[in-house]
Protein backbone atom coordinates (compact mmCIF):
# COMPACT_ATOMS: atom_id res chain seq x y z
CA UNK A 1 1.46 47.41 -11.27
CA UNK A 2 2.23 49.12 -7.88
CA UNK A 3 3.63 46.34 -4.94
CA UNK A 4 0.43 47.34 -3.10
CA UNK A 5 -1.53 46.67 -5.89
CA UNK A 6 -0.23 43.33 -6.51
CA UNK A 7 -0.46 42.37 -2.82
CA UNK A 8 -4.28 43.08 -3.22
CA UNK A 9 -4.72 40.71 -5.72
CA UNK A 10 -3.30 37.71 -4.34
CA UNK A 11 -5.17 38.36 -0.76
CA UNK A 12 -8.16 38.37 -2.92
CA UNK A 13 -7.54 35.52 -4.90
CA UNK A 14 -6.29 33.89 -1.53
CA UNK A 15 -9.77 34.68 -0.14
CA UNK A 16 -11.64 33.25 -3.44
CA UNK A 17 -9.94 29.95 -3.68
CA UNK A 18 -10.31 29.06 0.41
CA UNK A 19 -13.92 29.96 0.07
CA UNK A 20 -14.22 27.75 -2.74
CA UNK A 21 -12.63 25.24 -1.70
CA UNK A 22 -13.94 24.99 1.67
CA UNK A 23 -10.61 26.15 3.51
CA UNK A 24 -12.59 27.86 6.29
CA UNK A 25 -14.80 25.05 7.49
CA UNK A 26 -13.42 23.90 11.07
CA UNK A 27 -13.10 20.07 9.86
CA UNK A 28 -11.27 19.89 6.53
CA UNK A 29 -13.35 17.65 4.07
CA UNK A 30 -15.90 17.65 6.77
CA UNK A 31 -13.78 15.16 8.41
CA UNK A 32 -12.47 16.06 12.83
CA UNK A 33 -9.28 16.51 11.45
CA UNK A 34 -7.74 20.36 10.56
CA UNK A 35 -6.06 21.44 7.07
CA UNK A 36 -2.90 20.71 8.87
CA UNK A 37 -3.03 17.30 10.29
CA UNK A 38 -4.68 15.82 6.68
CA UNK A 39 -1.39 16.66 5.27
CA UNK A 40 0.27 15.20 7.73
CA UNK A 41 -1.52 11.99 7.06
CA UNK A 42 -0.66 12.61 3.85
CA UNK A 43 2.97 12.84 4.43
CA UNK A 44 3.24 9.50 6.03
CA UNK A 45 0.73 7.57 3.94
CA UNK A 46 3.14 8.43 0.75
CA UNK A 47 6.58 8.52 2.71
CA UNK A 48 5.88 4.83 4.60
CA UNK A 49 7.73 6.26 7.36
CA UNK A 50 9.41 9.72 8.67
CA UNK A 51 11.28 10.71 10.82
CA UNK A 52 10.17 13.79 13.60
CA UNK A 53 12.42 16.38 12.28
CA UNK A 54 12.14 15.86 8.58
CA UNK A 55 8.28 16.04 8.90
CA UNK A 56 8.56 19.27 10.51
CA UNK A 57 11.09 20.43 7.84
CA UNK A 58 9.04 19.07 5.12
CA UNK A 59 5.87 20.77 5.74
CA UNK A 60 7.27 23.79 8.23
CA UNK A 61 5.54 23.29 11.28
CA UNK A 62 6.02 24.62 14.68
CA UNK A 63 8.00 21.94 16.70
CA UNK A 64 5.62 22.27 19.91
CA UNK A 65 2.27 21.84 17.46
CA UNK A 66 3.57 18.97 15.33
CA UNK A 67 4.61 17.10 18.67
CA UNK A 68 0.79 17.93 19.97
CA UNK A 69 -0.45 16.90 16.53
CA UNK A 70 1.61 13.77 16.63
CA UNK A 71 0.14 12.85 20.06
CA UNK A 72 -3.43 13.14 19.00
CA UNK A 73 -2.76 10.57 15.98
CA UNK A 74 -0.88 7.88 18.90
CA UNK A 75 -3.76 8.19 21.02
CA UNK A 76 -6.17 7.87 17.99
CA UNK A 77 -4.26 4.47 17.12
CA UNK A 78 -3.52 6.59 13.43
CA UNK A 79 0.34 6.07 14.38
CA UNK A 80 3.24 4.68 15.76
CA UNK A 81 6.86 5.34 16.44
CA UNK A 82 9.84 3.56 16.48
CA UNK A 83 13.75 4.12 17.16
CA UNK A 84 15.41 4.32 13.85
CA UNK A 85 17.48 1.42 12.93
CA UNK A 86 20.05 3.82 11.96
CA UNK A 87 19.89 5.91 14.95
CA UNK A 88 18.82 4.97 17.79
CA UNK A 89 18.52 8.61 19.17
CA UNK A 90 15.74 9.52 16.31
CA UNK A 91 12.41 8.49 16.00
CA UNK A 92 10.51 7.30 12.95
CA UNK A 93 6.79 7.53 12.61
CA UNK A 94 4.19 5.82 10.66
CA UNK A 95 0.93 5.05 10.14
CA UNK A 96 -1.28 1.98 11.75
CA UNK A 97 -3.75 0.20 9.32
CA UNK A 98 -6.29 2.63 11.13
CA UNK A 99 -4.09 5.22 9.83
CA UNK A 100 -4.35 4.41 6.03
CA UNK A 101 -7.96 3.68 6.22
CA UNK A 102 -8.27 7.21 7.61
CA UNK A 103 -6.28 9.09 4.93
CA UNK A 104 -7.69 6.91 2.31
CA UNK A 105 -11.44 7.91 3.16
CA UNK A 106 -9.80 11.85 3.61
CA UNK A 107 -8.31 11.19 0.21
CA UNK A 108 -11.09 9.90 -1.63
CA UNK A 109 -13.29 12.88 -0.25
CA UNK A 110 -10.88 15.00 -1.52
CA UNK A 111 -10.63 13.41 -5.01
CA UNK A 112 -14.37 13.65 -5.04
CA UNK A 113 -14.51 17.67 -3.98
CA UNK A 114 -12.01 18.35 -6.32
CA UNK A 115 -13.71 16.70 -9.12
CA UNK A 116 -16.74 18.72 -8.09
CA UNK A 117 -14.89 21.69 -8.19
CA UNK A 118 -13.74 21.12 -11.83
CA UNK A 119 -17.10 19.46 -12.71
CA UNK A 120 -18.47 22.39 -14.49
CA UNK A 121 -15.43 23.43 -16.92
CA UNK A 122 -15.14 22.75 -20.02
CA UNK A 123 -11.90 21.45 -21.98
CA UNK A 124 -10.39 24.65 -22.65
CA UNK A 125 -10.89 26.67 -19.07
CA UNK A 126 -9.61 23.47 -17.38
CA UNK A 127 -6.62 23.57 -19.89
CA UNK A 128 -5.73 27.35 -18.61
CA UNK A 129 -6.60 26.47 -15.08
CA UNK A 130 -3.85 23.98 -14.98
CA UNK A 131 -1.85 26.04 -17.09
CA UNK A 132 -2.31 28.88 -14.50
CA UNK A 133 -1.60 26.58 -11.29
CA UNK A 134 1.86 25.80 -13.14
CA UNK A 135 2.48 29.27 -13.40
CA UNK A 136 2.08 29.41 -9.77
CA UNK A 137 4.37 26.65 -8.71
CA UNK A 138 6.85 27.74 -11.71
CA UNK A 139 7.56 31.24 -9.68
CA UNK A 140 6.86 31.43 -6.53
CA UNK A 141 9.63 30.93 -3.77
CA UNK A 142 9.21 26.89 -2.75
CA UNK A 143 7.57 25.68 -6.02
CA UNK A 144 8.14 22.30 -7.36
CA UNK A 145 9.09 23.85 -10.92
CA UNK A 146 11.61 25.91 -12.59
CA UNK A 147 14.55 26.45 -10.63
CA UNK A 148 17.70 24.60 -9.98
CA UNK A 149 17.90 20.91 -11.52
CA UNK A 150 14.88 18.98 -9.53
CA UNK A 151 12.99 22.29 -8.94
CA UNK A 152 15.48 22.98 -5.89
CA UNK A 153 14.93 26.14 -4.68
CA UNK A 154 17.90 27.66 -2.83
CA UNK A 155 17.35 28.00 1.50
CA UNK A 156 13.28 26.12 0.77
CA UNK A 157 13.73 22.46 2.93
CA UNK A 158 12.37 19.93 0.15
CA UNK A 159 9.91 16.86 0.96
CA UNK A 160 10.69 13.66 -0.94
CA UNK A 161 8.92 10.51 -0.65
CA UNK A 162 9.64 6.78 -0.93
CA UNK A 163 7.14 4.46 -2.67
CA UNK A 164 7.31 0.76 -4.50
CA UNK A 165 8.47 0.53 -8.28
CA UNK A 166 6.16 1.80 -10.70
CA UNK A 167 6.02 1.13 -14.73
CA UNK A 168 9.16 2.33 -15.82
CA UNK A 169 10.92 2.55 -12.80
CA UNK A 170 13.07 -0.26 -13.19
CA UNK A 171 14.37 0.68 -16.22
CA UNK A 172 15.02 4.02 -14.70
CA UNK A 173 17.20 2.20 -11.73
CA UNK A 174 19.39 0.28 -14.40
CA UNK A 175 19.79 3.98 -17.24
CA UNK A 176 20.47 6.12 -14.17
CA UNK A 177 23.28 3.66 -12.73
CA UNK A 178 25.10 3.77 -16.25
CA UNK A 179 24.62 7.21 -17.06
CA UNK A 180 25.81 8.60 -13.08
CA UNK A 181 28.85 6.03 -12.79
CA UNK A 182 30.48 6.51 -16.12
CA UNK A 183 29.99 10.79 -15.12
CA UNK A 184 31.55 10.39 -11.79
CA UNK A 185 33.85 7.10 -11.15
CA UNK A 186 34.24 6.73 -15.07
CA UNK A 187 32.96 3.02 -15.13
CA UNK A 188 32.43 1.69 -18.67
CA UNK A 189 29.00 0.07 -20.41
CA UNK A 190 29.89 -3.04 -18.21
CA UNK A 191 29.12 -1.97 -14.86
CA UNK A 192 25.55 -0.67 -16.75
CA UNK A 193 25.40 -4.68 -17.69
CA UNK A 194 25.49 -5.45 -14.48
CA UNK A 195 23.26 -3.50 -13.18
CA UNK A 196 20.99 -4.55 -15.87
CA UNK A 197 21.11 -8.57 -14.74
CA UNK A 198 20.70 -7.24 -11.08
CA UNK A 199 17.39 -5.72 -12.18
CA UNK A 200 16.30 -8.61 -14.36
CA UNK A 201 17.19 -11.04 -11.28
CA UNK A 202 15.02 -8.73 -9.37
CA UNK A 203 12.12 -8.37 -11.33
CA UNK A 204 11.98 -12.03 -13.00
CA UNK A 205 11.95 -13.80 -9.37
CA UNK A 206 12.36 -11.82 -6.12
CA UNK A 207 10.45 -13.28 -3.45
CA UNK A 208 7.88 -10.22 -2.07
CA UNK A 209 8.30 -11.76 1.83
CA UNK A 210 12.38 -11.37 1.40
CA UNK A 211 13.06 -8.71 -0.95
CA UNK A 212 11.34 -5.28 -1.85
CA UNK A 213 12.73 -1.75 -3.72
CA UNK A 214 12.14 1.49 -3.55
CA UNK A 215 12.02 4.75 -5.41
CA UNK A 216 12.80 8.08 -4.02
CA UNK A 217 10.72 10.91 -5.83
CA UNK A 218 11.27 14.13 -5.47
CA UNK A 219 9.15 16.83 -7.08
CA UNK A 220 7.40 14.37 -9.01
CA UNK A 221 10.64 12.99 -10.55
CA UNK A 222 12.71 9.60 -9.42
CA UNK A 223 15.71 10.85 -7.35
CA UNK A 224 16.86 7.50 -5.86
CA UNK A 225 16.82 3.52 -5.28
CA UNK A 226 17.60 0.37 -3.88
CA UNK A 227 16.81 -2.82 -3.65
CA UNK A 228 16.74 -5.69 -0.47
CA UNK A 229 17.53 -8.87 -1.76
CA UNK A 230 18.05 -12.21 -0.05
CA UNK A 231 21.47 -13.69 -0.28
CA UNK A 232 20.88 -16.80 2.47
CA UNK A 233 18.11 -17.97 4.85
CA UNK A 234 19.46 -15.51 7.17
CA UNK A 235 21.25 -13.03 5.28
CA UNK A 236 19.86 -10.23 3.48
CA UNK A 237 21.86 -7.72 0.80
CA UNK A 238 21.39 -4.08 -0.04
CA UNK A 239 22.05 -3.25 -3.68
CA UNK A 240 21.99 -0.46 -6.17
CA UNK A 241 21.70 2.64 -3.70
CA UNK A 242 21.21 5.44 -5.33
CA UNK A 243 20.78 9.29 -5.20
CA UNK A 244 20.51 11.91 -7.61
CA UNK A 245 23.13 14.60 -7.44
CA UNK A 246 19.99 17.20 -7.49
CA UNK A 247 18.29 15.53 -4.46
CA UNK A 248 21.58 14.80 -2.04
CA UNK A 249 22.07 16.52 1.16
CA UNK A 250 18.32 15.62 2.08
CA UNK A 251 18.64 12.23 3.71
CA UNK A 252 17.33 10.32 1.18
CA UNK A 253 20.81 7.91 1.25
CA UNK A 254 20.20 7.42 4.87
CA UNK A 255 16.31 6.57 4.91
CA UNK A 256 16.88 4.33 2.14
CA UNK A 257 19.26 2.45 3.88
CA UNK A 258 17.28 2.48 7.13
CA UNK A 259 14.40 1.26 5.14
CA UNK A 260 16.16 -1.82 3.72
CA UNK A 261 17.33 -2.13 7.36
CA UNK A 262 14.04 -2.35 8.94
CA UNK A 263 12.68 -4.74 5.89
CA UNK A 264 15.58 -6.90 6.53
CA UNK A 265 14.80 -6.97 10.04
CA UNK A 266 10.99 -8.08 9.83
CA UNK A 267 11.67 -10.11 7.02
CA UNK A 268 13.68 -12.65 9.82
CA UNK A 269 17.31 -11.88 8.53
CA UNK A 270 20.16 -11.61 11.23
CA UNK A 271 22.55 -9.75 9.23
CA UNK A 272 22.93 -7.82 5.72
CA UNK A 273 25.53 -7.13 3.25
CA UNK A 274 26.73 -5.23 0.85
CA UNK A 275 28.99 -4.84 -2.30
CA UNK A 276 30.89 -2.29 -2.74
CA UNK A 277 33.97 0.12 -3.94
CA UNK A 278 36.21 2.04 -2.02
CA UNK A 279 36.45 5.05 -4.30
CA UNK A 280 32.92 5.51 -2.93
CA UNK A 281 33.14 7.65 -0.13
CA UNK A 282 30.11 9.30 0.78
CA UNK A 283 28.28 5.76 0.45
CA UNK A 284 30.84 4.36 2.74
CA UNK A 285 30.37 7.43 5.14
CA UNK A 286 26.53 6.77 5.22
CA UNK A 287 27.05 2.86 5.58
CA UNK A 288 29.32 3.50 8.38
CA UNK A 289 26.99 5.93 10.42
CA UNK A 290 24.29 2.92 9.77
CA UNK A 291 26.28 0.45 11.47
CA UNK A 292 27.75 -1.23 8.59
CA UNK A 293 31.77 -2.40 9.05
CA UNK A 294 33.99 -3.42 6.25
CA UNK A 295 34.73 -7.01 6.47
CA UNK A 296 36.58 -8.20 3.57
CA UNK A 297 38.47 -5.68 0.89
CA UNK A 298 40.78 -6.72 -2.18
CA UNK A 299 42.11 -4.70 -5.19
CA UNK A 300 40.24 -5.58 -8.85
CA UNK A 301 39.97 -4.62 -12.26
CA UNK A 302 36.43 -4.21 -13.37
CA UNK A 303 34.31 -1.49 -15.32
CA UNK A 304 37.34 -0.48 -17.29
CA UNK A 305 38.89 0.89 -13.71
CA UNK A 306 41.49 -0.75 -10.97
CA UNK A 307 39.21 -0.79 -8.03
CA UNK A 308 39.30 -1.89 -4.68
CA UNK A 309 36.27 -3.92 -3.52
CA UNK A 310 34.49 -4.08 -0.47
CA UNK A 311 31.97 -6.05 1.49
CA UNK A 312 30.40 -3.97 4.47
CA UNK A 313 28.18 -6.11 7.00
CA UNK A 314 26.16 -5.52 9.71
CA UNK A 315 23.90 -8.05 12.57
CA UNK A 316 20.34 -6.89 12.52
């Protein structure tokens, strides 16, 4: 097939599918809100909160029309923003309970069309329509699929999103620690115990008002964690941070520390803590730029390594 032919069919089939899935209407889902801005609300409603810049990254939007966008959804009430608590200079965005009862009618609409859409299929076209939409994502430039380790796709800025611990998660947090240290700091099975009673603590007993976790997913897949805990009445402690070597370089390490920040903060804490080692760097790089100082360091042997520990702190 010619270039020219093959440019034919996808404007055609780009043509089909908006028609049939009412692309052209001027309110998407019949709703006053465009294409655009419902996946914006999408964005935040499965991200929590986001900063400016990595929206626009995310989802490639002019800077002047997401700032416009943006505007519409403060003087709607759909959002707010705040100065990060990792950077004063950036601002994080989120949405208002207005917000989330917005995207969750938009979303429910769009279940329903959807399932509307698929209503009339039987089990073995809906079988090679999915099959066919993987296809899609599997090789085209910026698909979630097929590519480097996570479905990275070299020079494409990647979305991730941060949610609560699902079924499994946990025991994701606790195999991914073991597996990742022992591969780059050569720790032994005993740091993997630890993190193991860490969880258990965690997920036996944590107190929902004090202490929360999170899961960064990228691509459909888990990329990182960690966990707010409460050490005192006024102290709060960030544990088991972690990213996947396929999903670094995209700020997850930062927002999840900004996150546990933030929590900390509302939860009533004045300061938090954390535990860690000296051998690593980038974490102590990311703490630092967070506001975190060391404040106590001593030489150990643990996880079949001589260490250094350290405890970082910072006042909230």
């Amino acid at each position: 097939m010619t270039t020219g032919a093959a440019v034919g069919e996808v404007r055609a089939f780009n043509r089909f599918y908006t028609n049939v899935s009412g692309l052209l209407r001027g309110g998407h889902l019949d709703s006053p809100y465009s294409l655009t801005e419902v996946r914006v609300l999408f964005e935040l409603a499965h991200s929590g909160t986001a900063e400016v810049a990595g929206l626009r990254r995310a989802l490639d939007i002019d800077a002047g029309y997401l700032s416009r966008l943006l505007a519409r959804f403060d003087g709607e009430g759909l959002t707010v923003r705040e100065r990060s608590a990792s950077d004063g200079r950036r601002q994080v965005i989120r949405l208002t309970e207005a917000g989330r009862a917005a995207f969750a009618d938009l979303d429910a609409r769009q279940s329903e069309q959807t399932a509307g859409l698929l209503a009339g299929l039987d089990e073995a076209g809906l079988g090679r329509l999915l099959a066919a939409m993987r296809v899609i994502q599997e090789v085209l430039p910026g698909g979630s699929r097929g590519a480097a380790p996570g479905g990275a796709r070299p020079g494409r800025a990647r979305a991730y999103l941060l949610r609560p611990p699902g079924p499994g998660d946990l025991g994701w947090v606790v195999q991914r620690h073991g597996a990742l240290y022992a591969a780059e700091y050569g720790f032994d099975e005993t740091f993997e115990h630890l993190v193991m009673r860490i969880v258990a603590d965690y997920a036996s007993e944590h107190d929902p008002e004090r202490e929360t976790a999170w899961i960064a997913e990228v691509d459909g897949q888990p990329a990182g964690s960690v966990l707010c805990v409460r050490k005192d009445e006024e102290t709060a402690q960030l544990r088991l941070l972690l990213v996947e070597p396929f999903a670094r370089g995209l700020g997850i390490g930062a927002r999840l520390v900004d996150e546990c920040l933030r929590f900390a903060r509302q939860a009533g804490c004045r300061q938090i803590v954390l535990w860690t080692q000296d051998c690593l760097v980038e974490a102590g790089r990311l703490y630092a730029r967070a506001g975190f100082r060391v404040t106590e360091e001593g030489k150990h042997h643990s996880f079949g390594q001589d260490l250094v520990e350290q405890i970082w702190s910072r006042s909230l």
